[in-house]
PDB file of N, CA and C in Angstrom:
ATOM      1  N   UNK A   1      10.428   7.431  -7.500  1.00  0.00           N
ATOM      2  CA  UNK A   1       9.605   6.914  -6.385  1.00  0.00           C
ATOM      3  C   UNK A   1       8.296   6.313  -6.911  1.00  0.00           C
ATOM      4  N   UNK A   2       8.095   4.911  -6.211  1.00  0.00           N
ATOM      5  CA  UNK A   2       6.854   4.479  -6.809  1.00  0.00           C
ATOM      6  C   UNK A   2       5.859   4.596  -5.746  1.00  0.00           C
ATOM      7  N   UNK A   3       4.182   4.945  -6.831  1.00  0.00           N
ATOM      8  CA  UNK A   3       3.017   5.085  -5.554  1.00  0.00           C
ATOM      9  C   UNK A   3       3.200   4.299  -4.638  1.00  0.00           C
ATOM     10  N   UNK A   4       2.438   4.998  -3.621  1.00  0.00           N
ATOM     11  CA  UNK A   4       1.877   4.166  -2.552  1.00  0.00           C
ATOM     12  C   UNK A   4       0.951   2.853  -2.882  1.00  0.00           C
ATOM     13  N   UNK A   5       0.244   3.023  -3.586  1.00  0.00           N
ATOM     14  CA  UNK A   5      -0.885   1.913  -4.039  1.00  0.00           C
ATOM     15  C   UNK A   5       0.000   0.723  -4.709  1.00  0.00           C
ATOM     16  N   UNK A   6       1.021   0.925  -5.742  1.00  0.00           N
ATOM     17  CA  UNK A   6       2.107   0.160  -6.233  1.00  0.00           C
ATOM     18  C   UNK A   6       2.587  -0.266  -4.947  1.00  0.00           C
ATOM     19  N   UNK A   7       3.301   0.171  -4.343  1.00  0.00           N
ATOM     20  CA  UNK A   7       4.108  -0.098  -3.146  1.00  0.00           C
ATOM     21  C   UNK A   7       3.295  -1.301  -1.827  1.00  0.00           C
ATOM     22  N   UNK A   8       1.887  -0.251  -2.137  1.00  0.00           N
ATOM     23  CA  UNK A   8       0.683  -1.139  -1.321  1.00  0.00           C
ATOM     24  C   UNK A   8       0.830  -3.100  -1.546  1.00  0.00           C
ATOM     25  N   UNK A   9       0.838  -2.679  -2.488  1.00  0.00           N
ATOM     26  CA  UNK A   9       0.721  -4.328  -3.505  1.00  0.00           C
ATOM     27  C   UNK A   9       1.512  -4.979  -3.891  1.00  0.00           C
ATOM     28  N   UNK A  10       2.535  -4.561  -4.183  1.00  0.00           N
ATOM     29  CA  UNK A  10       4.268  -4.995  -4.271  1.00  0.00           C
ATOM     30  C   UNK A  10       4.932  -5.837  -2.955  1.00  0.00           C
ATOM     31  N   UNK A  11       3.976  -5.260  -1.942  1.00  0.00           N
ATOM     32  CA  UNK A  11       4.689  -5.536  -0.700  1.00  0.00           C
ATOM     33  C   UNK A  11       4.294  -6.858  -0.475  1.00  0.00           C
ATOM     34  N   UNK A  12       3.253  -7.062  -0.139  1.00  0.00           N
ATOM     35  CA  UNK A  12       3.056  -8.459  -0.031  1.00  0.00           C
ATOM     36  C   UNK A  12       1.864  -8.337  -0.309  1.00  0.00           C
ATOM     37  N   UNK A  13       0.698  -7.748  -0.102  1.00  0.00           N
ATOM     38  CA  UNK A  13      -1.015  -8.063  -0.614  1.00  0.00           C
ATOM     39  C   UNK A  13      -1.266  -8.629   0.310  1.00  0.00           C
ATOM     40  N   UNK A  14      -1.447  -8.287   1.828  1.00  0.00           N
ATOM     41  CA  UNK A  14      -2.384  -8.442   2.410  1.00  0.00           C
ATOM     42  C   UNK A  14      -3.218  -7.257   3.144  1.00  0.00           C
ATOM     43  N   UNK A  15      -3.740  -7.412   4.202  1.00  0.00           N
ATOM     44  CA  UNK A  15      -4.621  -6.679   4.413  1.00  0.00           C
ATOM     45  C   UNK A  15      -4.146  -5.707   4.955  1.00  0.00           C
ATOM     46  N   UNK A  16      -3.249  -5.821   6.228  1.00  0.00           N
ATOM     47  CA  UNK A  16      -2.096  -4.949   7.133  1.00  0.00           C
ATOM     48  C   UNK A  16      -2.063  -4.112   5.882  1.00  0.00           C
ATOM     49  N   UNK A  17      -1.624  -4.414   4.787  1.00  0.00           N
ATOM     50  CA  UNK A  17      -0.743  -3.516   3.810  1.00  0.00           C
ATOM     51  C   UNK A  17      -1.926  -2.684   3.105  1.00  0.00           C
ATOM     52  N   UNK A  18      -2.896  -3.381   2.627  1.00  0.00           N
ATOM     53  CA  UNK A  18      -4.036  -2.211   2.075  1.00  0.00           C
ATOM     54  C   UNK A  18      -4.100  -1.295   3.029  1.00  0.00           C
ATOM     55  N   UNK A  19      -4.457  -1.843   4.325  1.00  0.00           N
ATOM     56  CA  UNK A  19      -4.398  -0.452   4.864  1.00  0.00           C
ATOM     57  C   UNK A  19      -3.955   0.789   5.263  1.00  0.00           C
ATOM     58  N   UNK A  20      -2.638   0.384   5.036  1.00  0.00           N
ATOM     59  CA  UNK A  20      -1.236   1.250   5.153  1.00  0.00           C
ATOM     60  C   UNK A  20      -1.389   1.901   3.428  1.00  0.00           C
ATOM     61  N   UNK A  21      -1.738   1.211   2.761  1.00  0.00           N
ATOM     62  CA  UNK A  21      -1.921   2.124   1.741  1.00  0.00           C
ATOM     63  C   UNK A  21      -2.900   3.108   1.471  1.00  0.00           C
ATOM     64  N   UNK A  22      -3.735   2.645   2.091  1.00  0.00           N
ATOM     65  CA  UNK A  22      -5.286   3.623   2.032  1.00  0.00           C
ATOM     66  C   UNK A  22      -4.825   4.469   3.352  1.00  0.00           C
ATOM     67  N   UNK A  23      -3.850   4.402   4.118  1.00  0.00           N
ATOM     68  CA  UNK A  23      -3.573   5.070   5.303  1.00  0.00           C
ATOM     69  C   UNK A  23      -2.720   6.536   5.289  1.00  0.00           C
ATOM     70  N   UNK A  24      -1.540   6.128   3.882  1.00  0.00           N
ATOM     71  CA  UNK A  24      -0.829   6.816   3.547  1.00  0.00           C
ATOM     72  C   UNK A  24      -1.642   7.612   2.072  1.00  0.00           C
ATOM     73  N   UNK A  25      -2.644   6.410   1.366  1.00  0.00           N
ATOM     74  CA  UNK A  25      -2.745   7.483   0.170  1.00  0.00           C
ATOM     75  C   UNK A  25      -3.973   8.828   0.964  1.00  0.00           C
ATOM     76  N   UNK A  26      -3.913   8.637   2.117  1.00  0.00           N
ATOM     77  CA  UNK A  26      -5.217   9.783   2.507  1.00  0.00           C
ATOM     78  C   UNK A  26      -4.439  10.911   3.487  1.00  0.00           C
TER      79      UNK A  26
END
């Protein structure tokens, strides 16, 4: 399984998605 933060950024890099990453890494 890869991080969330990887996953964050992999996905596409926008903003929706940082926040889903900072949403899930907390």
């Amino acid at each position: 399984m890869l991080p969330q933060s990887y996953y964050c950024i992999y996905s596409d890099g926008g903003a929706s998605c940082l926040l889903f990453c900072f949403d899930t890494a907390i």
